[in-house]
N, C-alpha and C. Protein backbone atom coordinates (compact mmCIF):
# COMPACT_ATOMS: atom_id res chain seq x y z
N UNK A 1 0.84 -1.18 0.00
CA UNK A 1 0.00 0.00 0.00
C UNK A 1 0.88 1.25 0.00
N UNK A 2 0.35 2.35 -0.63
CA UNK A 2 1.33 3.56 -0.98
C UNK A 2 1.03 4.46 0.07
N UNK A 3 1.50 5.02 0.81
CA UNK A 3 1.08 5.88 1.75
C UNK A 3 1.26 7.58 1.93
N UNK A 4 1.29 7.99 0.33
CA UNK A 4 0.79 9.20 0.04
C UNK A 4 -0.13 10.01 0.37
N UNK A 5 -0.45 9.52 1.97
CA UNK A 5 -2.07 9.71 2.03
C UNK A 5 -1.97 11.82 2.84
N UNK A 6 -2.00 12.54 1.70
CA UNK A 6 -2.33 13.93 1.86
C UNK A 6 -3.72 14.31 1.92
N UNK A 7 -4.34 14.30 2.84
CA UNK A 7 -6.13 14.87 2.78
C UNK A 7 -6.14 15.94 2.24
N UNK A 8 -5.21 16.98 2.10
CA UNK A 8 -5.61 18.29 1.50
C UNK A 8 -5.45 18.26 0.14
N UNK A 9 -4.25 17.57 -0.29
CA UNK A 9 -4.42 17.48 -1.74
C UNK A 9 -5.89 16.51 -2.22
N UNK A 10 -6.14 15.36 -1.48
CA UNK A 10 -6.88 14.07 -1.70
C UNK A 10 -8.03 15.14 -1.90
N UNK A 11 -8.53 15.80 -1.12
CA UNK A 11 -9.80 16.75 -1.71
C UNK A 11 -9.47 17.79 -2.62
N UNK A 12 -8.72 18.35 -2.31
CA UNK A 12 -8.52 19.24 -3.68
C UNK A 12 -8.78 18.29 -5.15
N UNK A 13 -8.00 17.46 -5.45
CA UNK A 13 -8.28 16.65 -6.29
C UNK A 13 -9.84 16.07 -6.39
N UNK A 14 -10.14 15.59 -5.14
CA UNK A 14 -11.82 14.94 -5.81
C UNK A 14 -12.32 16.55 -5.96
N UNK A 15 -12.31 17.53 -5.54
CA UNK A 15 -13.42 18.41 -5.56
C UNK A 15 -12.79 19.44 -6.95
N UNK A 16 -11.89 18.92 -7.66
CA UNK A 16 -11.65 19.95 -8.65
C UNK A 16 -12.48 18.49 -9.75
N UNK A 17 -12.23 17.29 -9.56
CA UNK A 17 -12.61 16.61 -10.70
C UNK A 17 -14.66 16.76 -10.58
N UNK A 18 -15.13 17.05 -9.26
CA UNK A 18 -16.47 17.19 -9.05
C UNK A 18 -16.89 18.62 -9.88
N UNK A 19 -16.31 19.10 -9.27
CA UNK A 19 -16.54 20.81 -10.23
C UNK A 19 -16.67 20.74 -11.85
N UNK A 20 -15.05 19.96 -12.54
CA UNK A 20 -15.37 19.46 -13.96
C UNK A 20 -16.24 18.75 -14.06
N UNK A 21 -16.71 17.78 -13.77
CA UNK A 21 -17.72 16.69 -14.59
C UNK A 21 -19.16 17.91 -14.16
N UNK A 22 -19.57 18.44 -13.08
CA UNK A 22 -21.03 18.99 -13.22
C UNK A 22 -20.32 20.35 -14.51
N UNK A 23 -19.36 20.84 -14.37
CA UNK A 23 -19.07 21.91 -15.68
C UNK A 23 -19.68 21.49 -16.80
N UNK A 24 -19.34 20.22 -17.38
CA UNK A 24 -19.50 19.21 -18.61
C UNK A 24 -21.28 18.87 -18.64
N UNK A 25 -21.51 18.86 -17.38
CA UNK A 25 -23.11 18.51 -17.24
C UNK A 25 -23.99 19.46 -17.49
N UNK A 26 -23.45 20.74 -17.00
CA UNK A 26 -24.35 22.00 -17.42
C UNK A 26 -24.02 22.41 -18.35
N UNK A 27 -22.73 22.16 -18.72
CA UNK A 27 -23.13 22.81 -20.28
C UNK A 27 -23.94 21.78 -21.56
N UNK A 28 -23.84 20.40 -21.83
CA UNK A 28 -24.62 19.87 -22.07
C UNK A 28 -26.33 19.91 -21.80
N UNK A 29 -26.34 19.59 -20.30
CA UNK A 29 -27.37 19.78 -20.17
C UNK A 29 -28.21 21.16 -20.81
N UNK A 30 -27.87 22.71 -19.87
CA UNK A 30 -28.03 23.47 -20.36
C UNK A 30 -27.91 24.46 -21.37
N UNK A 31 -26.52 24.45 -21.89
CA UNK A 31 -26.30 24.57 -22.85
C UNK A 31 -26.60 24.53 -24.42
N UNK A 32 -26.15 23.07 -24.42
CA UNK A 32 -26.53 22.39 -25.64
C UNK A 32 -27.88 22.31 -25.87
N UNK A 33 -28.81 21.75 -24.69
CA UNK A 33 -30.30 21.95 -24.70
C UNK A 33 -30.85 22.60 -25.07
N UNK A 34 -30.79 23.98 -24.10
CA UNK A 34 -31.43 25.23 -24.48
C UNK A 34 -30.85 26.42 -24.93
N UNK A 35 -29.31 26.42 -24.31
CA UNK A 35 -28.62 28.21 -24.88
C UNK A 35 -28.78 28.11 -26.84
N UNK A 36 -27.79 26.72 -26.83
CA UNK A 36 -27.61 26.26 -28.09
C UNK A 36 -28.20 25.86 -28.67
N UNK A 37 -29.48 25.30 -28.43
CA UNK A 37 -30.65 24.71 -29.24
C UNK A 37 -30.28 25.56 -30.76
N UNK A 38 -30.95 26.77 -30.62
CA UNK A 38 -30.98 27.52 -32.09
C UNK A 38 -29.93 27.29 -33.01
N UNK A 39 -28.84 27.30 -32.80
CA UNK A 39 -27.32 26.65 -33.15
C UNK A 39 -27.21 25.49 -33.50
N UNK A 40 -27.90 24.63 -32.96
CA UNK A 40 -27.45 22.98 -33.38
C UNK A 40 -29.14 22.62 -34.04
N UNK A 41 -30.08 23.65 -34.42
CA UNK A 41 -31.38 23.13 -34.97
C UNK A 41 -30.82 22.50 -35.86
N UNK A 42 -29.96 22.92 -37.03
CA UNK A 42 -29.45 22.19 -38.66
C UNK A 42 -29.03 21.44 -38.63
N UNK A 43 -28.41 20.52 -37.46
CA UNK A 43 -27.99 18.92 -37.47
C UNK A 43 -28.75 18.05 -37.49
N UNK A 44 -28.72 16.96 -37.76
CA UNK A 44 -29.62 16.31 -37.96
C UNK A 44 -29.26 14.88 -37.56
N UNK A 45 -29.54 14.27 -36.47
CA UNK A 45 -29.11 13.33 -35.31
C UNK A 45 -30.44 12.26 -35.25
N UNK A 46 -30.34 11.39 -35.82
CA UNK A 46 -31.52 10.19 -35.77
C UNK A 46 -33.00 10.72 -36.47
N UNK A 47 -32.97 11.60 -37.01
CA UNK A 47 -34.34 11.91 -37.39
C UNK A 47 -35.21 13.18 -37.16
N UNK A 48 -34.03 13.83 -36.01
CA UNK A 48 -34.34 15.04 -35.04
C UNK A 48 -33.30 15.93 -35.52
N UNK A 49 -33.24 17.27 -34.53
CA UNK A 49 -31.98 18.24 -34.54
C UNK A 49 -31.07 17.68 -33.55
N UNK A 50 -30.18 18.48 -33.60
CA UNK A 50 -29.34 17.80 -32.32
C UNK A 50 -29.60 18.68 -31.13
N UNK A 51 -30.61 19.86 -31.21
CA UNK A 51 -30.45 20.07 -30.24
C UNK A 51 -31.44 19.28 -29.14
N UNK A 52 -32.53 19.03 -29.90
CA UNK A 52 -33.87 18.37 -29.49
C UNK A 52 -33.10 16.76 -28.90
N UNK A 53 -32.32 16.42 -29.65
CA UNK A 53 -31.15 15.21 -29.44
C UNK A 53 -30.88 15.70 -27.44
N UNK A 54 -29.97 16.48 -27.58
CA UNK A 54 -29.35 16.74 -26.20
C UNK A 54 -30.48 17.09 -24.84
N UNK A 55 -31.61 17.85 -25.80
CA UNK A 55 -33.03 17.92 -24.78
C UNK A 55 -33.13 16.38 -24.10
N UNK A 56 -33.58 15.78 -25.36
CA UNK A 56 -35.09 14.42 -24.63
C UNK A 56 -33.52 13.59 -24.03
N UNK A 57 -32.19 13.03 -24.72
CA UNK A 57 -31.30 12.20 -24.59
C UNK A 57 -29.93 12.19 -24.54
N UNK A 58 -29.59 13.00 -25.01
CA UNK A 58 -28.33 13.43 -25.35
C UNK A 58 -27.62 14.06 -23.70
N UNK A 59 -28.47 14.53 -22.63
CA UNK A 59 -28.08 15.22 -21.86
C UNK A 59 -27.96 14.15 -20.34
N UNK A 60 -28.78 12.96 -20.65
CA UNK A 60 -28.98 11.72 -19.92
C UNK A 60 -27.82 10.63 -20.64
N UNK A 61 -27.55 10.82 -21.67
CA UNK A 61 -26.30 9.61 -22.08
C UNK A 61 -25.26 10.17 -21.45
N UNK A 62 -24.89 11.83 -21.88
CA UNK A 62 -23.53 12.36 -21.23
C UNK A 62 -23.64 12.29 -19.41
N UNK A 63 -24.77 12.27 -18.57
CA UNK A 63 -24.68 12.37 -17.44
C UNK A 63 -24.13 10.96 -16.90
N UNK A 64 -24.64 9.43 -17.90
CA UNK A 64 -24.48 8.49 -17.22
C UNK A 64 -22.87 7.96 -17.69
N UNK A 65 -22.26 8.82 -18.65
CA UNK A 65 -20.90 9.14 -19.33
C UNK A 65 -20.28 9.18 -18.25
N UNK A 66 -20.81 10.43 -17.41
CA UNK A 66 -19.89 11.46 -16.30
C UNK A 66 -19.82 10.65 -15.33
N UNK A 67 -21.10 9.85 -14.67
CA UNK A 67 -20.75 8.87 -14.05
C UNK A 67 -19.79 7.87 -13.86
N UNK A 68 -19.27 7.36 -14.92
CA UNK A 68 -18.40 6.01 -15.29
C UNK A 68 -17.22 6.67 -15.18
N UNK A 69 -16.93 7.91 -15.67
CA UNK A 69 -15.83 8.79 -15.80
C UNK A 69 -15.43 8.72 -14.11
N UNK A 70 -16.37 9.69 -13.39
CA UNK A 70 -16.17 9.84 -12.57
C UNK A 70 -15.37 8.67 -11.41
N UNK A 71 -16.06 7.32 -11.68
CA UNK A 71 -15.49 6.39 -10.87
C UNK A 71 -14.47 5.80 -11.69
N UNK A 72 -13.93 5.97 -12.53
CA UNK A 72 -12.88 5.98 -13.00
C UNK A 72 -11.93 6.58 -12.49
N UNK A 73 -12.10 7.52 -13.07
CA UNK A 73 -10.79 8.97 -12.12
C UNK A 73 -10.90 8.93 -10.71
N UNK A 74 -11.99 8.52 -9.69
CA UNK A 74 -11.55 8.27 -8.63
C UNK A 74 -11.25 6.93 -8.22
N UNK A 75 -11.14 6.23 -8.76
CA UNK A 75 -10.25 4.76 -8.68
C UNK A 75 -8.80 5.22 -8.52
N UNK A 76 -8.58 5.97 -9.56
CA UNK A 76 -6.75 6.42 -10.17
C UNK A 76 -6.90 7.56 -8.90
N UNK A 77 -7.36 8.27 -8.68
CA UNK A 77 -6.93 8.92 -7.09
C UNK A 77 -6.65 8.41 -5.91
N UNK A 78 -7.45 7.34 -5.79
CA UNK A 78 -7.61 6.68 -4.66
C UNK A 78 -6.08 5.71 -4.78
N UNK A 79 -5.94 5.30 -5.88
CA UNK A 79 -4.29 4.29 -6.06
C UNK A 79 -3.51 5.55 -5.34
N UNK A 80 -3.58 6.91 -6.16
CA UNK A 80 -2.43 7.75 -6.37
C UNK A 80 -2.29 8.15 -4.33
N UNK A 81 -3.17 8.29 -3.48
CA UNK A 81 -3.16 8.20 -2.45
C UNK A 81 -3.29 7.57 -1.67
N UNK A 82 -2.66 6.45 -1.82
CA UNK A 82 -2.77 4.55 -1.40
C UNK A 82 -4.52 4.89 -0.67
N UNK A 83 -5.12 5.08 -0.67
CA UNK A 83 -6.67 4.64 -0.42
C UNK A 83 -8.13 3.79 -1.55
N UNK A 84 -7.18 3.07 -1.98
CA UNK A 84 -7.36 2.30 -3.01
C UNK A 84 -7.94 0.44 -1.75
N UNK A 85 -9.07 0.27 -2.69
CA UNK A 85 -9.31 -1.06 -2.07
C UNK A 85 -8.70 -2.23 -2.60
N UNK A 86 -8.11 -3.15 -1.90
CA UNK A 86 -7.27 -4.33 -2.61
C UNK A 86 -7.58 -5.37 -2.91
């Protein structure tokens, strides 16, 4: 076991990667949804626009994205500060 174990960095790190992934979420979510809707009307994504795409689905695929991400990158934190399960 690695015993890097810094709590101040260990949160700095989860709470800067928490900050990015909801960044990524609101702008999708809100963003792409609604700022950008008018912008992405001319694509054309399964039959729809893309923005109507990121409305009904597009904003629920990237959230369950951010998810997987998320326990990803905190797997590799948790090694990088031996608090990793064995």
């Amino acid at each position: 076991m690695d015993h890097n174990l810094d709590p101040s960095g260990y949160w700095k790190a989860n709470v800067r990667l928490i900050l990015g992934c909801l960044a990524v979420w609101a702008f999708v979510s809100y963003g792409c949804a609604i700022l950008l809707r008018p912008l992405l009307s001319g694509i054309a994504v399964g039959g729809t626009d893309l923005g109507f795409w990121f409305a009904q689905q597009g904003s629920i695929a990237f959230f369950i994205a951010i998810i997987f991400f998320y326990a990803w990158r905190m797997n590799k934190l948790d090694k990088k500060y031996g608090l990793d399960e064995e």
